[in-house]
Structures are given as structure tokens and as C-alpha cells.
N, C-alpha and C. Protein backbone atom coordinates (compact mmCIF):
# COMPACT_ATOMS: atom_id res chain seq x y z
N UNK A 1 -39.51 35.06 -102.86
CA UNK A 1 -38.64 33.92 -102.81
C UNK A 1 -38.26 33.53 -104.24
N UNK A 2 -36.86 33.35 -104.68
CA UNK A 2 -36.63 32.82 -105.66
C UNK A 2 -36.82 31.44 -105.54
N UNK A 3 -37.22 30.88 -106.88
CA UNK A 3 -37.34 29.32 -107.17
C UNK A 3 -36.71 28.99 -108.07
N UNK A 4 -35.58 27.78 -108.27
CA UNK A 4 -34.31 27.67 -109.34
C UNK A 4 -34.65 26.17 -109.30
N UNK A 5 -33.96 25.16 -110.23
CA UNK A 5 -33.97 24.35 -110.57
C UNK A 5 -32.51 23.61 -110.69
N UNK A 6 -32.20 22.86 -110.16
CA UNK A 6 -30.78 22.56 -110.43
C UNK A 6 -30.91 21.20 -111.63
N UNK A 7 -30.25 21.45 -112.91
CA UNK A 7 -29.69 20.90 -113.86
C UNK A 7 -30.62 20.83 -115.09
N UNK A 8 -29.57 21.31 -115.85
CA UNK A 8 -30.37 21.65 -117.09
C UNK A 8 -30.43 20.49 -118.10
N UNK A 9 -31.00 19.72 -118.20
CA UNK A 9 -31.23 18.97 -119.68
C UNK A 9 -32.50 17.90 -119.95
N UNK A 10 -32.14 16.85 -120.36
CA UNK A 10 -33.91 15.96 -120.46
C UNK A 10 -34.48 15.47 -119.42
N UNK A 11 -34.13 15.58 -118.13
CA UNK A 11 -35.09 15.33 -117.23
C UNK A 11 -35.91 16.69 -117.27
N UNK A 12 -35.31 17.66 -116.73
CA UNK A 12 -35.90 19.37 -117.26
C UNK A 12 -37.13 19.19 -118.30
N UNK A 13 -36.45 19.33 -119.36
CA UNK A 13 -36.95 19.30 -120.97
C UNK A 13 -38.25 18.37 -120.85
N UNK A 14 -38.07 17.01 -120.66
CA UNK A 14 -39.32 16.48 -120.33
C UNK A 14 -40.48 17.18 -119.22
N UNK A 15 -40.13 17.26 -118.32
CA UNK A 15 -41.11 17.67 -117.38
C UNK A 15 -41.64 19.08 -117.35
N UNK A 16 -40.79 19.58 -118.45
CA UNK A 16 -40.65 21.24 -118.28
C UNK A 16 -42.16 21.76 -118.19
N UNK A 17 -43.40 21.10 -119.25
CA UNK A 17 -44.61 22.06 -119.00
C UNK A 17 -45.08 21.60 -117.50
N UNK A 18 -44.98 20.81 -116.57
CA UNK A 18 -45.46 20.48 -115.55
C UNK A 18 -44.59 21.74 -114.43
N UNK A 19 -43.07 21.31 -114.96
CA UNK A 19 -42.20 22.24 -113.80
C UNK A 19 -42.60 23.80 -113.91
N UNK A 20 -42.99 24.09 -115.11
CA UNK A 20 -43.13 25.66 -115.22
C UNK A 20 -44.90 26.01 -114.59
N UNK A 21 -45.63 25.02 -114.95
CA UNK A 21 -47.01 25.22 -115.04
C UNK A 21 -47.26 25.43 -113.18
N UNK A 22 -46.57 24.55 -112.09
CA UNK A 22 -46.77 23.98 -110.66
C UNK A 22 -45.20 24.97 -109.82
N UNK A 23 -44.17 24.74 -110.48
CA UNK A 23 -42.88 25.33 -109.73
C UNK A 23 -42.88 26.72 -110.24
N UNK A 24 -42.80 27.21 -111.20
CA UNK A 24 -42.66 28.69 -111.71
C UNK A 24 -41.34 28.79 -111.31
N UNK A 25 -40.15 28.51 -112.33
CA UNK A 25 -38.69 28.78 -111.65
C UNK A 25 -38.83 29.85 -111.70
N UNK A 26 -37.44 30.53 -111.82
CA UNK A 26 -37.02 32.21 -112.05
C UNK A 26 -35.54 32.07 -112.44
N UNK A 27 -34.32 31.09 -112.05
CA UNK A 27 -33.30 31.07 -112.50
C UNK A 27 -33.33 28.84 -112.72
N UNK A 28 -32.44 28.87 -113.29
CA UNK A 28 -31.44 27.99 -112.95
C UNK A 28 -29.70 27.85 -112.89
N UNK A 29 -29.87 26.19 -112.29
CA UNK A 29 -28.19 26.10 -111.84
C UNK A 29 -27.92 24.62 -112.48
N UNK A 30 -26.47 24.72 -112.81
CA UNK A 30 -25.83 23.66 -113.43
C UNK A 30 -24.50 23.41 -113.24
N UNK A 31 -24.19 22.40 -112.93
CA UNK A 31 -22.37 22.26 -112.62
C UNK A 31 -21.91 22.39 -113.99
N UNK A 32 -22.39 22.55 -115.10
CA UNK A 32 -21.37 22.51 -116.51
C UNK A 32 -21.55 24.07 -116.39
N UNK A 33 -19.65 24.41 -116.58
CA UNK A 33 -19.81 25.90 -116.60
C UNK A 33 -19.94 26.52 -117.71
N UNK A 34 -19.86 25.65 -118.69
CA UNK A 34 -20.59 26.12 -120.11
C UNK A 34 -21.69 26.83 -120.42
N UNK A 35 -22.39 26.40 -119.53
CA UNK A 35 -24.06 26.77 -119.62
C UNK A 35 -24.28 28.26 -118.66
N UNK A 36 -22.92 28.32 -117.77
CA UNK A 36 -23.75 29.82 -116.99
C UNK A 36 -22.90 30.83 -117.88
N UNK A 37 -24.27 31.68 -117.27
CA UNK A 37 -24.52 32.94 -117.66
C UNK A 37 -25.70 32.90 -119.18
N UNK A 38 -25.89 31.94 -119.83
CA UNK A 38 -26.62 31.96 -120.74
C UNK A 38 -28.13 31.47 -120.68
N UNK A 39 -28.87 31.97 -121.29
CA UNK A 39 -30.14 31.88 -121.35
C UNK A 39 -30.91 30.22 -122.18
N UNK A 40 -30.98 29.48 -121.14
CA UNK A 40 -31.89 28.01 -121.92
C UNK A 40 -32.59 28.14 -122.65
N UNK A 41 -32.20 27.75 -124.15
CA UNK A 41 -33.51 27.91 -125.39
C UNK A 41 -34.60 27.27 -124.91
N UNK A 42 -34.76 26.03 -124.48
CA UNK A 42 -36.50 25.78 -123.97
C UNK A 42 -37.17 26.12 -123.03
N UNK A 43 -36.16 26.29 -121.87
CA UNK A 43 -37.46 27.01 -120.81
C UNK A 43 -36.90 28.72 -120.36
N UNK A 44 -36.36 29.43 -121.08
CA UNK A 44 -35.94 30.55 -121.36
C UNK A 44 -34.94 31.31 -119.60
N UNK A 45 -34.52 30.35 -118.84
CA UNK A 45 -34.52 30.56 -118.01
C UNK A 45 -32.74 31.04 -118.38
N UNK A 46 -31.93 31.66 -117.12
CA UNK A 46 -30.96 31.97 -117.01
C UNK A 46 -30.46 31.07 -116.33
N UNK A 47 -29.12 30.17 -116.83
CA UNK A 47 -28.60 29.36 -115.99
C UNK A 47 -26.90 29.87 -115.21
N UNK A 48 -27.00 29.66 -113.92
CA UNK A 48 -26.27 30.38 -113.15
C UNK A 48 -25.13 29.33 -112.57
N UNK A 49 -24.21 29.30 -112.02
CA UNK A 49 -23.14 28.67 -111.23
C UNK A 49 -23.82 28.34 -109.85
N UNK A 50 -23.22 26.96 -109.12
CA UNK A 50 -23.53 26.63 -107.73
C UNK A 50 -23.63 27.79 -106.87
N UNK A 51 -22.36 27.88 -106.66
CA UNK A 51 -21.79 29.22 -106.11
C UNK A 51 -22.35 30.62 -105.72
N UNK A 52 -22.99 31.24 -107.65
CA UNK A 52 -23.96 32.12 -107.61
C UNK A 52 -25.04 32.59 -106.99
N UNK A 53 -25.67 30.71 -106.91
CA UNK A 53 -27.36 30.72 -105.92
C UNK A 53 -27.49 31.21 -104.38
N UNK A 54 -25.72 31.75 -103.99
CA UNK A 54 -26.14 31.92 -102.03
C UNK A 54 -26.07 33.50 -102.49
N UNK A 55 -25.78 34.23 -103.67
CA UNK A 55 -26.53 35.16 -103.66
C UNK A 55 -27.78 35.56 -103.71
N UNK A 56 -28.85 34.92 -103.36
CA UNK A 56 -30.09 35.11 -103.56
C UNK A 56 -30.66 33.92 -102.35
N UNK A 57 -30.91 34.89 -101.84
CA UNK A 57 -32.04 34.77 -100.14
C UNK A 57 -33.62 35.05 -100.00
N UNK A 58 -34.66 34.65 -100.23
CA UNK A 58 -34.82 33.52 -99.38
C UNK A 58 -35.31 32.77 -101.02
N UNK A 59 -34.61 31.34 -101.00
CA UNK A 59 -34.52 30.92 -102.41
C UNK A 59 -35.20 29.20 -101.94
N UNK A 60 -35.24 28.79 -103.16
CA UNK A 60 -36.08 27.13 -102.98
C UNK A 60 -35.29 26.83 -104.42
N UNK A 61 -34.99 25.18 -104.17
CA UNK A 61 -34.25 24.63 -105.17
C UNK A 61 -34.80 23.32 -105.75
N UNK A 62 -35.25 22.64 -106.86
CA UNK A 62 -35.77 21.76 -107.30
C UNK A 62 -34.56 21.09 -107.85
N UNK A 63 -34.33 19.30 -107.68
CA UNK A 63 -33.42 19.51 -108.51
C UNK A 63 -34.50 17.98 -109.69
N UNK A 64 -33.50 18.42 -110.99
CA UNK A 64 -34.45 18.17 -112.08
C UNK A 64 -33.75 17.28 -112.87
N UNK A 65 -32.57 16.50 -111.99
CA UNK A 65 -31.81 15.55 -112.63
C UNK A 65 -32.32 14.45 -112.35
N UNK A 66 -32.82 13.24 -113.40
CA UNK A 66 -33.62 12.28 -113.43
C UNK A 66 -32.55 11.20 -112.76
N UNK A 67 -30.71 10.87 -112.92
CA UNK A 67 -30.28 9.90 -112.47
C UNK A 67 -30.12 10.18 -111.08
N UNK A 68 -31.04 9.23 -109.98
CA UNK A 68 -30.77 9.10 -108.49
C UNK A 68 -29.30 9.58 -108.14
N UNK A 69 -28.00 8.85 -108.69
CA UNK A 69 -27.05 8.91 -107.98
C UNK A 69 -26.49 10.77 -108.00
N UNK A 70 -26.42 11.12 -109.00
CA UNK A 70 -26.46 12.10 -109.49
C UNK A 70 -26.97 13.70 -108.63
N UNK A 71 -28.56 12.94 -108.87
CA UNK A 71 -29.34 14.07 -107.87
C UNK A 71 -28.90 13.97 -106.39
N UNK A 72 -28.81 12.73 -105.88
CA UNK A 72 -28.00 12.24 -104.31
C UNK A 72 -26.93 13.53 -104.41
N UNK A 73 -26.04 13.61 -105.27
CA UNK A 73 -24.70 14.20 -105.16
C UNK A 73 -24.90 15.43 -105.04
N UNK A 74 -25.59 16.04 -105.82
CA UNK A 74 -26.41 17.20 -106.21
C UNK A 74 -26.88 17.73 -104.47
N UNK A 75 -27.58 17.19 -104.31
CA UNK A 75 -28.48 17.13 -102.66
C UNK A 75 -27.43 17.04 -101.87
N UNK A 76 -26.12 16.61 -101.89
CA UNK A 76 -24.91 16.59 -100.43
C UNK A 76 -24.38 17.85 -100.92
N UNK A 77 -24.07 18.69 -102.53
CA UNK A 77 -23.68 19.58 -102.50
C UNK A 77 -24.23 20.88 -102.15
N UNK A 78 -25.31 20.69 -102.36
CA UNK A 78 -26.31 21.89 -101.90
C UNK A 78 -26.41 21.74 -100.03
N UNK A 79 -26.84 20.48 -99.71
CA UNK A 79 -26.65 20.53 -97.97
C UNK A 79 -25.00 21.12 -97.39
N UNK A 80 -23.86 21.03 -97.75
CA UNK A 80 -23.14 21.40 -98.03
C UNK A 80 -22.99 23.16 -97.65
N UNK A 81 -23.70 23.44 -98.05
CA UNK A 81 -24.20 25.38 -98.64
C UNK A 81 -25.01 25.68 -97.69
N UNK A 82 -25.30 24.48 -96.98
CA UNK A 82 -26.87 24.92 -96.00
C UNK A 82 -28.42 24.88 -96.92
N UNK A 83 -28.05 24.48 -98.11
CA UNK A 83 -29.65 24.62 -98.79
C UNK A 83 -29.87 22.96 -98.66
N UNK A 84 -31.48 22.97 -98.39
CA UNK A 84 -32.23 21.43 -98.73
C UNK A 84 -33.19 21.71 -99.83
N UNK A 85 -32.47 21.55 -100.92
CA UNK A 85 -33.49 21.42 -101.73
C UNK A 85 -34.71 19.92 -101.99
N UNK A 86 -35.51 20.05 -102.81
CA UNK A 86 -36.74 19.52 -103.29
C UNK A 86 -36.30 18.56 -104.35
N UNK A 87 -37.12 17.42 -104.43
CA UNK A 87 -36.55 16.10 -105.98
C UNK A 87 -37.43 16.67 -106.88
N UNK A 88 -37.48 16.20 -108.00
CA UNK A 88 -38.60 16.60 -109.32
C UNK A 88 -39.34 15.53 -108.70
N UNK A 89 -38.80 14.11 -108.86
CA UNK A 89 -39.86 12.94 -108.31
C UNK A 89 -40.75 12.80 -107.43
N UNK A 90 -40.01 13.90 -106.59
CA UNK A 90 -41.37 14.00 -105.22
C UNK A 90 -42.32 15.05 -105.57
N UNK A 91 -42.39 16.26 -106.06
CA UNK A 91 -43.06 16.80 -106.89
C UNK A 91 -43.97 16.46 -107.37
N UNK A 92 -43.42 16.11 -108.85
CA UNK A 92 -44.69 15.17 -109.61
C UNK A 92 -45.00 14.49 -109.17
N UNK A 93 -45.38 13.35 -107.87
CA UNK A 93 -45.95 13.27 -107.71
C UNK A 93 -47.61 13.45 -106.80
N UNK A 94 -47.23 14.74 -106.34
CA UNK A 94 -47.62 16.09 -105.75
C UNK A 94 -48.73 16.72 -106.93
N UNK A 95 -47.66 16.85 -108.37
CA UNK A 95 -48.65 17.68 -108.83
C UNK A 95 -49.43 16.79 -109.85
N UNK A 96 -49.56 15.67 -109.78
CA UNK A 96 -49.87 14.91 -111.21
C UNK A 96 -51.15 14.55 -110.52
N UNK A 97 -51.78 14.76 -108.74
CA UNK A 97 -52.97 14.60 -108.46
C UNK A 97 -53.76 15.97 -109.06
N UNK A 98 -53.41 17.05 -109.61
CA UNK A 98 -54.34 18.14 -110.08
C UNK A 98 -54.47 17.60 -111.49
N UNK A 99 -53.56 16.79 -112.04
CA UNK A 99 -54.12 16.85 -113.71
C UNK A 99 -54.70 15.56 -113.89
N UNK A 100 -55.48 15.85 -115.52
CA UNK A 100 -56.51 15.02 -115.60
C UNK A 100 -55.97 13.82 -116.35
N UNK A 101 -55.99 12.97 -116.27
CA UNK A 101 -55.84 11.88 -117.21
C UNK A 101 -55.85 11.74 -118.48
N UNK A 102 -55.25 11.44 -119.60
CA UNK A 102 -55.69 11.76 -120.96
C UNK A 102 -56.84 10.68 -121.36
N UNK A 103 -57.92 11.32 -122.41
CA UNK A 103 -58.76 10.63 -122.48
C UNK A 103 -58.63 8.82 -122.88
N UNK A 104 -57.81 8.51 -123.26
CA UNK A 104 -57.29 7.38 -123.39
C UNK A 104 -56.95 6.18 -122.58
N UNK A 105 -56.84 7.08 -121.27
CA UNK A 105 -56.84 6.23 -120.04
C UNK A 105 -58.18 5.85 -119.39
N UNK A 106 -59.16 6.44 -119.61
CA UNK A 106 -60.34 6.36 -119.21
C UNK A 106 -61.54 5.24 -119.79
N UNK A 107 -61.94 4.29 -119.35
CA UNK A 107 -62.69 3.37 -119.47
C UNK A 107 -63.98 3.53 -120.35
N UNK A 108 -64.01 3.28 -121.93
CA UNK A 108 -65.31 3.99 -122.34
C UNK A 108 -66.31 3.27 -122.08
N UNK A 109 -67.89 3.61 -121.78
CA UNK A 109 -68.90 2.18 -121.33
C UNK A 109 -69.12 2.47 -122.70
N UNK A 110 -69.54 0.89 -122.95
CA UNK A 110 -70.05 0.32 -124.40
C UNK A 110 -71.79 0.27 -124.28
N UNK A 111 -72.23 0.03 -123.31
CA UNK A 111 -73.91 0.89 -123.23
C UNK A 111 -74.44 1.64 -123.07
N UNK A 112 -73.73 2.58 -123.45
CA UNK A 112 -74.43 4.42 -123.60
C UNK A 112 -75.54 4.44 -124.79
């Protein structure tokens, strides 16, 4: 199964060691057609056209755009295609029960 990510920039970029570490993409997709066909300097991925992704069966789609309205639009265009993709938001919070807290968050006792 391919796993893609729809939209490339700082929602991505931020979350990227979580998305790569839990999702493991293999491509991504972006409505700026600037960006397909070229390879993302930070998460080294190939970013592809809407269009492109119904070449590739049996596929799963994350999308990784942080503004709601945005990702909404994103999500009618892909239902659209017949794909239901996945939020980043629902995700993380899926995968943020495997990681540990940084030590900073943690309560030190003062009578040790």
C-alpha cells in the first residue's frame, strides 16, 4: 500500500519527525503545481499532482495541512476521487500516546 501525504509545507515540516517516524509516507501531493515532480528538501519525498495519486492502488492519504478550512476542501476533493483520506490531527493524537514526555514535563519529588 502506498502512503502519501497531501500538502507540502509547515504543518508537514513541523510534524515531519512524528509523520515519518508513525506514517512512513512514500510520495506526496500538493495542489501548487510548482512543486510536482520535484523532490522535498526536508522530508526527501517526491511531490506529485492530485490527479497523479489514482495512479497508485491500494494507497492511504494523510492530509498535513494545519488550516481546518483548507484541509475540509482538501477532504471534498479527494472524496470527490473516491479516496477518504486521514487528518494529521487525528493522528497525532493516536501517536503522541507512544511517546514519552520530555523530561520537563514531569514532576521532580523534592524528597529523594
Amino acid at each position: 500500500m502506498k502512503k502519501m501525504i497531501f500538502g507540502v509545507g509547515k504543518t508537514l515540516y513541523n510534524n515531519w519527525r512524528y509523520i515519518e517516524k508513525y506514517y512512513a509516507p512514500n510520495l506526496a501531493i500538493d495542489n501548487n503545481p510548482d512543486l510536482w515532480g520535484k523532490i522535498d528538501e526536508v522530508t526527501g519525498l517526491t511531490c506529485i499532482s492530485p490527479n497523479d495519486l489514482l495512479l497508485y492502488t491500494p494507497l492511504e492519504i494523510l492530509i498535513t495541512v494545519g488550516d481546518p478550512y483548507s484541509a475540509d476542501n482538501i477532504s471534498s476533493q479527494l472524496s470527490g476521487m473516491g479516496i477518504k483520506p486521514e487528518y494529521l490531527i487525528e493522528k497525532i493524537k493516536e501517536w503522541s500516546a507512544y511517546e514519552k514526555l520530555p523530561s520537563e514535563f514531569y514532576i521532580q519529588n523534592e524528597n529523594k
